[in-house]
N, C-alpha and C. Protein backbone atom coordinates (compact mmCIF):
# COMPACT_ATOMS: atom_id res chain seq x y z
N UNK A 1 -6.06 16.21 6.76
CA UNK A 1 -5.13 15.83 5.71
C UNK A 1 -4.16 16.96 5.40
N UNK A 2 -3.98 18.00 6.44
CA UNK A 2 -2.77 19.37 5.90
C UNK A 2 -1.70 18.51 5.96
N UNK A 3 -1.54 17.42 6.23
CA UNK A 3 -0.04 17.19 6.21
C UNK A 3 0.30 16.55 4.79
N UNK A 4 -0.24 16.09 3.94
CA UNK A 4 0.01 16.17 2.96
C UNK A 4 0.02 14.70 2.34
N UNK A 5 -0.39 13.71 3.21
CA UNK A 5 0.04 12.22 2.94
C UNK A 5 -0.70 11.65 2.02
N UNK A 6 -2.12 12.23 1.59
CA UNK A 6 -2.97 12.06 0.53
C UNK A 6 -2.21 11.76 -0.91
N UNK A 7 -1.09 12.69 -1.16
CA UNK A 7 -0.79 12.95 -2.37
C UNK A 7 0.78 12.14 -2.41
N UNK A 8 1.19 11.61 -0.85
CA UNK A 8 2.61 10.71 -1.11
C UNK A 8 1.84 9.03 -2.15
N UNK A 9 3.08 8.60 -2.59
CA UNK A 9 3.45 7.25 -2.91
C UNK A 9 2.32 7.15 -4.46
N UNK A 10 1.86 6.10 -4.87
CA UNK A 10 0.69 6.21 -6.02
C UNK A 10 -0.67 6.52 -5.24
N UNK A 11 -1.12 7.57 -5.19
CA UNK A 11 -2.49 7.71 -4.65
C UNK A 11 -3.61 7.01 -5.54
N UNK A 12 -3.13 7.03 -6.74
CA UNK A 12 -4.29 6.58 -7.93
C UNK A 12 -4.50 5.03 -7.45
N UNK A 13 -3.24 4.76 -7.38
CA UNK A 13 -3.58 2.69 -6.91
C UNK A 13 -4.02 2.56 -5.74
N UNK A 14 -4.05 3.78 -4.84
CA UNK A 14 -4.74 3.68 -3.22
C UNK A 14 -6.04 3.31 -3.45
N UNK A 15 -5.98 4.54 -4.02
CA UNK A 15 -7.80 4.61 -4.53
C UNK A 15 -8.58 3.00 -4.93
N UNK A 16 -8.06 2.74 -5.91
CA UNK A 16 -8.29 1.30 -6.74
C UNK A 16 -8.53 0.75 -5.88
N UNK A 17 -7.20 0.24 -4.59
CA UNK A 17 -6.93 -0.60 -3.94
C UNK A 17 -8.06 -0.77 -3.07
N UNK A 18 -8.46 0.55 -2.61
CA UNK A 18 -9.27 0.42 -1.57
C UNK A 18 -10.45 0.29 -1.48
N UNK A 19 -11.02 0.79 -2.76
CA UNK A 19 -12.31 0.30 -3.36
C UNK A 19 -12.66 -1.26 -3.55
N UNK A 20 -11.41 -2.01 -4.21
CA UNK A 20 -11.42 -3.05 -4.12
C UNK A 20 -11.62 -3.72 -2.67
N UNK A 21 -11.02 -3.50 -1.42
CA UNK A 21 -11.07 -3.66 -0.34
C UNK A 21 -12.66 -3.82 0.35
N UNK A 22 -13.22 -2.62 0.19
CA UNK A 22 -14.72 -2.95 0.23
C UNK A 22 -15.64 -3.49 -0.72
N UNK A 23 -15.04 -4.36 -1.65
CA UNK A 23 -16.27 -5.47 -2.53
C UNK A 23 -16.41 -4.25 -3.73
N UNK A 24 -15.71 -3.21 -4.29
CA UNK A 24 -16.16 -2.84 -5.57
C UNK A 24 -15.40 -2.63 -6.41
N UNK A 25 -15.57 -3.12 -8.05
CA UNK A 25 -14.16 -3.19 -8.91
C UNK A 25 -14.44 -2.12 -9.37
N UNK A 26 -14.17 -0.95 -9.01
CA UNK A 26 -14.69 0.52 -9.47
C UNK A 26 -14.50 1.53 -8.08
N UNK A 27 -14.30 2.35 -8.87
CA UNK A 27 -14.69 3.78 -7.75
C UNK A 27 -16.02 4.28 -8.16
N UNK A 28 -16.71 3.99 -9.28
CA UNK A 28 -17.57 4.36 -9.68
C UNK A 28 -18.54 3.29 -8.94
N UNK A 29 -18.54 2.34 -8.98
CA UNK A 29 -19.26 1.34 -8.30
C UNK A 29 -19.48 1.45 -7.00
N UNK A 30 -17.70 2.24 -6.28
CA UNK A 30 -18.19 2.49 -4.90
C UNK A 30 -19.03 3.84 -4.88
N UNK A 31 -18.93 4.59 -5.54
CA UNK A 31 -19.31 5.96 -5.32
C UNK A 31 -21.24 5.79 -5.85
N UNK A 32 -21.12 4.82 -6.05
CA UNK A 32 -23.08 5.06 -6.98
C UNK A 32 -23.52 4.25 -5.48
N UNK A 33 -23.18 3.65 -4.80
CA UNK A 33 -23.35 2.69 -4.15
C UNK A 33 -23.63 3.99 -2.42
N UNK A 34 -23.16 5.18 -3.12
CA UNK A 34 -23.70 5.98 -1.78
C UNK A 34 -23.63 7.24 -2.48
N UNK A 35 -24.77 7.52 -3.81
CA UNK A 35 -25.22 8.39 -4.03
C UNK A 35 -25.22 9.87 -3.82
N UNK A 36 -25.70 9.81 -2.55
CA UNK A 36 -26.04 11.32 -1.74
C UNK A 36 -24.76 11.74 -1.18
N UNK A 37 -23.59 10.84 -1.12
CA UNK A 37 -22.63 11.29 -0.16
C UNK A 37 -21.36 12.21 -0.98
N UNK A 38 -20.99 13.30 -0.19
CA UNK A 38 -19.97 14.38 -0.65
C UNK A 38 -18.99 13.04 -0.67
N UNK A 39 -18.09 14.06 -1.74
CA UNK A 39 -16.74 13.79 -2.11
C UNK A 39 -15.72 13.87 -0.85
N UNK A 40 -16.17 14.28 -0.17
CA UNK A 40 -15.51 14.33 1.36
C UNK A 40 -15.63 12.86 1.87
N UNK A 41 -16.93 12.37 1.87
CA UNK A 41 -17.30 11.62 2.43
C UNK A 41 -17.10 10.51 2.49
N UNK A 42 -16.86 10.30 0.81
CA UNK A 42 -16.35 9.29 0.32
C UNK A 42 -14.91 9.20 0.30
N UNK A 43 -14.41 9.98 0.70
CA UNK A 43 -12.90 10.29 0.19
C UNK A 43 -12.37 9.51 2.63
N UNK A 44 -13.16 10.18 2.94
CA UNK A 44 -12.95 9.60 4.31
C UNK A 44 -13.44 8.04 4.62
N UNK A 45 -13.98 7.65 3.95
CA UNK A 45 -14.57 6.22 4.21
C UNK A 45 -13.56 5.38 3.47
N UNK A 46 -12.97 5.84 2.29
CA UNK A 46 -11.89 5.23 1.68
C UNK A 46 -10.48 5.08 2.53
N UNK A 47 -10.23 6.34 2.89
CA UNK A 47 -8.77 6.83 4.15
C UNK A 47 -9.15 8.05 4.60
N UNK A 48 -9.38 7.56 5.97
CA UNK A 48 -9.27 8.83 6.21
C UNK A 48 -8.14 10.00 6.53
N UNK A 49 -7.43 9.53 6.16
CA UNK A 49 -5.77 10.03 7.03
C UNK A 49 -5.19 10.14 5.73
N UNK A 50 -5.80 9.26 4.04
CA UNK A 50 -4.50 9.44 2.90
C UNK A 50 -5.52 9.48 1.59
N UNK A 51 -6.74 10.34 1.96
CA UNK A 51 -7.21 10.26 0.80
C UNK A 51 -8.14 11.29 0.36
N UNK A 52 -7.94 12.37 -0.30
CA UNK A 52 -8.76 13.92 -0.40
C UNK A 52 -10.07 13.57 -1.34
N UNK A 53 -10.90 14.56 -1.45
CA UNK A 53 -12.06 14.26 -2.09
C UNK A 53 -12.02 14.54 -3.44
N UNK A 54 -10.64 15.41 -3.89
CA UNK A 54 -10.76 15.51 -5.23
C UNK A 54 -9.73 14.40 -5.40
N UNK A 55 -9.11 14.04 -4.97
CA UNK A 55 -8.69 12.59 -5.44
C UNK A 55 -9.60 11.19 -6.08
N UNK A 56 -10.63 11.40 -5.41
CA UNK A 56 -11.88 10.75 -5.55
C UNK A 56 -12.39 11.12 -6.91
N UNK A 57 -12.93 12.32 -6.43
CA UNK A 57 -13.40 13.04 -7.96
C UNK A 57 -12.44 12.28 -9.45
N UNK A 58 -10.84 12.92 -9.17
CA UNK A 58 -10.36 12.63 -10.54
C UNK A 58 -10.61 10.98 -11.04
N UNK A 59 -10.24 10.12 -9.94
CA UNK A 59 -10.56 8.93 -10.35
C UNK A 59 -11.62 8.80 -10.75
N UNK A 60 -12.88 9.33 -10.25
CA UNK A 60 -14.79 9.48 -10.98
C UNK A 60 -14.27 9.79 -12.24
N UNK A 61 -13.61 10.86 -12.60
CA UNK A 61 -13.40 11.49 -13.94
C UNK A 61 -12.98 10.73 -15.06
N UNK A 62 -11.57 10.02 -15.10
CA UNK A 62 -10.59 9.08 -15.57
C UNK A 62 -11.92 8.05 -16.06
N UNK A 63 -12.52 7.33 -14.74
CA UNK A 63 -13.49 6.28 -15.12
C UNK A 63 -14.56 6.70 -15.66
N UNK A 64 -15.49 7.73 -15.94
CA UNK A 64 -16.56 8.03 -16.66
C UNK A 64 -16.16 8.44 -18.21
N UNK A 65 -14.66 9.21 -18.46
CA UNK A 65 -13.94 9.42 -19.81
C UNK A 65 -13.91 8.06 -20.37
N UNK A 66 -13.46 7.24 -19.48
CA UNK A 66 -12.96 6.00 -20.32
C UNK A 66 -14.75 4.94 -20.89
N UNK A 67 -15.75 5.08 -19.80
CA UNK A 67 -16.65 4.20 -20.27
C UNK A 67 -17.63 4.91 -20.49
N UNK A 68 -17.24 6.20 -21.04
CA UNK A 68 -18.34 7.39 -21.81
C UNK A 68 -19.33 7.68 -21.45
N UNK A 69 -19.17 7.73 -20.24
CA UNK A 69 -20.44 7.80 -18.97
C UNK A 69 -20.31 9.66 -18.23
N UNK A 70 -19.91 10.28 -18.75
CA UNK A 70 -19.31 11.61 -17.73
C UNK A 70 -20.53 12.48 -17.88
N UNK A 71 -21.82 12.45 -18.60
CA UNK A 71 -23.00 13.20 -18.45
C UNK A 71 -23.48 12.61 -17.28
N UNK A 72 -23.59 10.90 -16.95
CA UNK A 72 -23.85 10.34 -15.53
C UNK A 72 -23.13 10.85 -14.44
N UNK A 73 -22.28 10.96 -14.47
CA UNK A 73 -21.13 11.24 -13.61
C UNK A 73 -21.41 12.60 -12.95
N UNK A 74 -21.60 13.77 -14.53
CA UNK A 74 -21.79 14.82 -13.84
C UNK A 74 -23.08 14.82 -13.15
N UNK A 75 -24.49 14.38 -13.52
CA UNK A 75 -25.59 14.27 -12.82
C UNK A 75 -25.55 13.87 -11.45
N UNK A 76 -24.58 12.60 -11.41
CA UNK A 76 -24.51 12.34 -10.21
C UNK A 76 -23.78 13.36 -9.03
N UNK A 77 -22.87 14.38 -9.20
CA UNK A 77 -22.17 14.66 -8.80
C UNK A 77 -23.07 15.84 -7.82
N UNK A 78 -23.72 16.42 -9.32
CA UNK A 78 -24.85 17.43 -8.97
C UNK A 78 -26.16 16.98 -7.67
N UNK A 79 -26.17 15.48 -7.60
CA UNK A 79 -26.97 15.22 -6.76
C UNK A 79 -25.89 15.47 -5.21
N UNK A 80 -25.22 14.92 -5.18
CA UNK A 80 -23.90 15.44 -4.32
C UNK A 80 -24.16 16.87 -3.67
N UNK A 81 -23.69 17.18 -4.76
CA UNK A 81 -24.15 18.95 -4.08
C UNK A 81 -25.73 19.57 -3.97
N UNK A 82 -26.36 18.64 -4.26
CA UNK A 82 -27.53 19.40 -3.93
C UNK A 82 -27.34 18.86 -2.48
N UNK A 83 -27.38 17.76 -2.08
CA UNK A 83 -27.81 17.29 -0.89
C UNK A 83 -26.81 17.81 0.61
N UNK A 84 -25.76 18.06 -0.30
CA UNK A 84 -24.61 18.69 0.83
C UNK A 84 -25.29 20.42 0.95
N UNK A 85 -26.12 21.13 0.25
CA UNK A 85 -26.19 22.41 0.38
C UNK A 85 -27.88 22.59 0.63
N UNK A 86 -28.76 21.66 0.47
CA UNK A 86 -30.05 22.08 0.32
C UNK A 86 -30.36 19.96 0.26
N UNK A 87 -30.37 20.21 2.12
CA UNK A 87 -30.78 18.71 2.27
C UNK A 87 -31.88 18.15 2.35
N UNK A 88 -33.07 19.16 2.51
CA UNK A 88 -34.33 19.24 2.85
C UNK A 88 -34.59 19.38 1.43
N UNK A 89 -34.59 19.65 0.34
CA UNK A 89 -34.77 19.23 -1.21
C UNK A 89 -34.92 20.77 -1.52
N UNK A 90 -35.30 20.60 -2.46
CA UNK A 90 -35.65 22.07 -3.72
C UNK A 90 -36.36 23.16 -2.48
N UNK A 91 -36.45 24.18 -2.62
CA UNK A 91 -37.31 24.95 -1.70
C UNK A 91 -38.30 25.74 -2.42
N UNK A 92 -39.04 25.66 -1.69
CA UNK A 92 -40.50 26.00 -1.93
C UNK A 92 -40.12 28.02 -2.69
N UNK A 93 -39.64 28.53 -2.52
CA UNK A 93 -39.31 29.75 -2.62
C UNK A 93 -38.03 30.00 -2.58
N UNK A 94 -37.55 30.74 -3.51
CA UNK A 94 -36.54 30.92 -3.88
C UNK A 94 -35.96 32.43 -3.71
N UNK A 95 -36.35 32.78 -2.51
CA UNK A 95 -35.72 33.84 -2.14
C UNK A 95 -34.31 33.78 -1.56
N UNK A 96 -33.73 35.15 -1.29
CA UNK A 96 -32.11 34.98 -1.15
C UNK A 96 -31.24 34.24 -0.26
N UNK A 97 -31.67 34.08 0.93
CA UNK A 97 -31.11 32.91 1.40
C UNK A 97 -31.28 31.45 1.00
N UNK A 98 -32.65 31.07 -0.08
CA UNK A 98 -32.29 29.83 -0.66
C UNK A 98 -31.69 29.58 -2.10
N UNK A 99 -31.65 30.78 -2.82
CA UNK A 99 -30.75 31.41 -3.92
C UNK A 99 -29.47 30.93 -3.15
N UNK A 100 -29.11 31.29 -2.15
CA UNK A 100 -27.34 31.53 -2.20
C UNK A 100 -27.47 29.35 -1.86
N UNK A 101 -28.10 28.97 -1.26
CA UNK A 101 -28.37 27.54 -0.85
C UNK A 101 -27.46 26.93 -2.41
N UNK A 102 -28.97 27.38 -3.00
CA UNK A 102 -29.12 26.90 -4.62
C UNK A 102 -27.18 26.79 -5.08
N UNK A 103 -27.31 28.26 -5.17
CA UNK A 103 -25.86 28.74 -6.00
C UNK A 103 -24.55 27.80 -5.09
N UNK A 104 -24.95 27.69 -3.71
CA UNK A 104 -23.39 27.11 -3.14
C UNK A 104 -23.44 25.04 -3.44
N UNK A 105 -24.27 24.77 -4.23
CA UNK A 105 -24.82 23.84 -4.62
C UNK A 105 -23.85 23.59 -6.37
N UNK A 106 -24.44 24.66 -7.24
CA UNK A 106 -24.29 24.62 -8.32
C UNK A 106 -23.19 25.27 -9.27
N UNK A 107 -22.73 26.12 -7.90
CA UNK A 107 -21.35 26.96 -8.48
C UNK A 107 -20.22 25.74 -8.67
N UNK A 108 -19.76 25.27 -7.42
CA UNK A 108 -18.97 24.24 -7.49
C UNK A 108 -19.23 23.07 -8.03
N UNK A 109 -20.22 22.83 -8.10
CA UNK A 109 -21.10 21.45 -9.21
C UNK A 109 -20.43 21.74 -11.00
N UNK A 110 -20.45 23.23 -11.58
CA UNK A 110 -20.14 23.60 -12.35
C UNK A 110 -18.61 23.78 -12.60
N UNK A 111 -18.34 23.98 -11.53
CA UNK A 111 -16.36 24.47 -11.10
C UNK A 111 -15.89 22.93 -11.99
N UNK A 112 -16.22 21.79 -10.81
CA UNK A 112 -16.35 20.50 -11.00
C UNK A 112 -16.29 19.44 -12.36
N UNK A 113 -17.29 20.49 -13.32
CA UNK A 113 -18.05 19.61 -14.34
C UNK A 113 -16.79 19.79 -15.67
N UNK A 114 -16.14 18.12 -16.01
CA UNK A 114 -15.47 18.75 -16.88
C UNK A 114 -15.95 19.57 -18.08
N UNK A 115 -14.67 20.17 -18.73
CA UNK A 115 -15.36 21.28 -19.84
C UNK A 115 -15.51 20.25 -20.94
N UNK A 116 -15.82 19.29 -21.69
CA UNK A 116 -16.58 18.58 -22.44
C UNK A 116 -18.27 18.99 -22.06
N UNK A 117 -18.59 18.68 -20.83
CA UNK A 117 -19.66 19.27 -20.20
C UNK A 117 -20.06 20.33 -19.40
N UNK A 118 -19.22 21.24 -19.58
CA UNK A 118 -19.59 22.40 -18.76
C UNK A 118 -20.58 23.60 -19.30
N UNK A 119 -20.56 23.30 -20.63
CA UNK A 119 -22.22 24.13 -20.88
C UNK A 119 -23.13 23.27 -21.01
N UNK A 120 -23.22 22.38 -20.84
CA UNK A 120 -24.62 21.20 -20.51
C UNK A 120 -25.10 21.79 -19.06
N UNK A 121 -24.16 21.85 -18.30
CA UNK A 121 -24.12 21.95 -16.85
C UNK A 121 -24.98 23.31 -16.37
N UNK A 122 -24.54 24.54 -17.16
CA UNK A 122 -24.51 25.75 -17.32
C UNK A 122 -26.31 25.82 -17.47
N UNK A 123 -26.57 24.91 -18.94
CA UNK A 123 -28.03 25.02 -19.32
C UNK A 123 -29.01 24.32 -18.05
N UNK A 124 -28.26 23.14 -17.52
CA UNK A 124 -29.09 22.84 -16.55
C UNK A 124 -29.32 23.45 -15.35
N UNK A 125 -28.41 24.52 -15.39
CA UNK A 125 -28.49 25.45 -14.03
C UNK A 125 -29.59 26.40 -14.26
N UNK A 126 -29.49 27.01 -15.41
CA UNK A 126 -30.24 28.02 -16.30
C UNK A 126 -32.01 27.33 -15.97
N UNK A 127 -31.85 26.32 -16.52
CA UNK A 127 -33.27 25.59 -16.73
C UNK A 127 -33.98 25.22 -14.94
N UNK A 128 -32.75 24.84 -14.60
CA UNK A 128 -33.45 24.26 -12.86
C UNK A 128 -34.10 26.26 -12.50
N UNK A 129 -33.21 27.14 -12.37
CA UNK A 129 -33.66 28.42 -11.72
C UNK A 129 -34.89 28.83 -12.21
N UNK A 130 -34.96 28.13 -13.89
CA UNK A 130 -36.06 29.13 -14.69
C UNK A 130 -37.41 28.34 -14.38
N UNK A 131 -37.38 26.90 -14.12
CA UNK A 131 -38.58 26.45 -13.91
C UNK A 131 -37.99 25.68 -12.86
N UNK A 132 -38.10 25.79 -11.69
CA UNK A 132 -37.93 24.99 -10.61
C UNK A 132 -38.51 23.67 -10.81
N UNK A 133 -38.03 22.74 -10.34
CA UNK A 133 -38.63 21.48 -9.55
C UNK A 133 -39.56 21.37 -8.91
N UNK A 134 -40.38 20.62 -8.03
CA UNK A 134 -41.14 20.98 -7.33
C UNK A 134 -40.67 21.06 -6.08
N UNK A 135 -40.99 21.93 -4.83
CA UNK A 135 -40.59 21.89 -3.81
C UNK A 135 -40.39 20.55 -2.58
N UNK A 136 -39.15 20.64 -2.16
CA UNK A 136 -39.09 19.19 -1.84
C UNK A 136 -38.19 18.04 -2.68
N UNK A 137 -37.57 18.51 -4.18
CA UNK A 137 -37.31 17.40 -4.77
C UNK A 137 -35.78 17.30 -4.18
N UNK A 138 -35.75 15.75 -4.33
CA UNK A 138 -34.27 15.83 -4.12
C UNK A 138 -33.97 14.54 -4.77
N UNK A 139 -33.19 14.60 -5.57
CA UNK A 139 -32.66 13.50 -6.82
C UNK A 139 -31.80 12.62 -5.40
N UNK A 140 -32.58 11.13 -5.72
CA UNK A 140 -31.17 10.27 -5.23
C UNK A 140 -30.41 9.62 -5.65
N UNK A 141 -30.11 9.98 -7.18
CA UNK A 141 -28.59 9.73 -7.57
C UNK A 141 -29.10 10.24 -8.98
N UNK A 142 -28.08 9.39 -10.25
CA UNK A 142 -28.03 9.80 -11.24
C UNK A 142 -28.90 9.80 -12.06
N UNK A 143 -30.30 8.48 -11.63
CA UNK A 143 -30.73 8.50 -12.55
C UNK A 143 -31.96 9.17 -12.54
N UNK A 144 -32.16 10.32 -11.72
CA UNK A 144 -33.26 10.76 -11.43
C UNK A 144 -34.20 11.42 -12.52
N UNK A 145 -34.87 11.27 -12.82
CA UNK A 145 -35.75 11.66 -13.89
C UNK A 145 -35.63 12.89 -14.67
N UNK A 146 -35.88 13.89 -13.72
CA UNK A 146 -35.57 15.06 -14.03
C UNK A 146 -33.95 15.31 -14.59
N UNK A 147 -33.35 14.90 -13.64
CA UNK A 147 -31.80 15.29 -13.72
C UNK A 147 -31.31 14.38 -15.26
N UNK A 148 -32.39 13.66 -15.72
CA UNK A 148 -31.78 13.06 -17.35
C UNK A 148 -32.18 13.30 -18.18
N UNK A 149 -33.46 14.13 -18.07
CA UNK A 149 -34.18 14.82 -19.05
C UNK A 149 -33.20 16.21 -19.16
N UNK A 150 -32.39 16.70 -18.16
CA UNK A 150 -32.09 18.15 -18.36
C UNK A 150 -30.17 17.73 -18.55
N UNK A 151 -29.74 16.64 -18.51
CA UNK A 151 -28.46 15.92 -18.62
C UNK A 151 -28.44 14.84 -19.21
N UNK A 152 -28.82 14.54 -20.82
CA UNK A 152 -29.51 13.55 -20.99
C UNK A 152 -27.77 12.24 -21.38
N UNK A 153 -28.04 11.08 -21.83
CA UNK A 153 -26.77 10.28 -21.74
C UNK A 153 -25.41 11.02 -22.84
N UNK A 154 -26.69 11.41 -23.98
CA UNK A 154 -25.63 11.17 -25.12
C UNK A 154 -24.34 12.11 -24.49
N UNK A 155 -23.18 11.53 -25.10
CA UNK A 155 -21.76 12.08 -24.97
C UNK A 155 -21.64 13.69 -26.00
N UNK A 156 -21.37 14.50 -25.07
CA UNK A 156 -21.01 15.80 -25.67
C UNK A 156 -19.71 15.31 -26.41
């Protein structure tokens, strides 16, 4: 996508459009509907030739502001990056090569998280390092147990 065609004509109604195209009145609908998958991923299954992953994202954003859902949103997002950085789940040990795993997971998960929620995000980073998960976990989507106990619904 260096050439830039992502961002010609209304990209926002691409988006819509194309979601609609595959059976979902939502981007949110398409995006829960494949959980585990990067913003890349989704952003290529939509166009691949006219459609970036933070394009994706903002539309996630727009739609979780509007139906006061963006603690889901961010949970979900976080499952995203866990699975793109640490696919094999939580690791048993948390030494420095699965530290940096962890962090290339949660830095941009945080980059990501709007600032309505970005010290929710912060505490759940805090809390996942301080008491791990159990080894092996890997949330498959938003509503994962853990990930709503430590991101719970109410609206910041």
């Amino acid at each position: 996508m260096s050439d830039g065609r992502s961002w010609q004509e209304n990209w926002k109604a691409r988006l819509y459009e194309r979601a609609r195209e595959r059976g979902y009145d939502s981007l949110t609908a398409f995006a829960e509907a494949r959980p585990t998958a990067s913003l890349v991923a989704l952003a290529e299954e939509l166009g691949p030739d006219d459609v970036a992953g933070i394009q994706v994202y903002d539309g996630l954003v727009a739609e979780a502001v509007r139906s006061k859902q963006v603690a889901r949103l961010v949970r979900g997002q976080l499952v995203r990056e866990l699975w793109g950085s640490i696919p094999d789940g939580w690791p048993a040990v948390l030494d420095d090569d699965n530290r940096f795993k962890v962090a290339k997971a949660v830095g941009p998960w945080i980059a990501y998280t709007p600032d309505t929620h970005k010290e929710r995000a912060r505490q759940c980073r805090t809390s996942l390092l301080a008491n791990p998960p159990p080894a092996g976990w890997r949330p498959l989507g938003p509503d994962d147990e853990l990930l709503q106990t430590l991101l719970p619904d109410e609206e910041a």
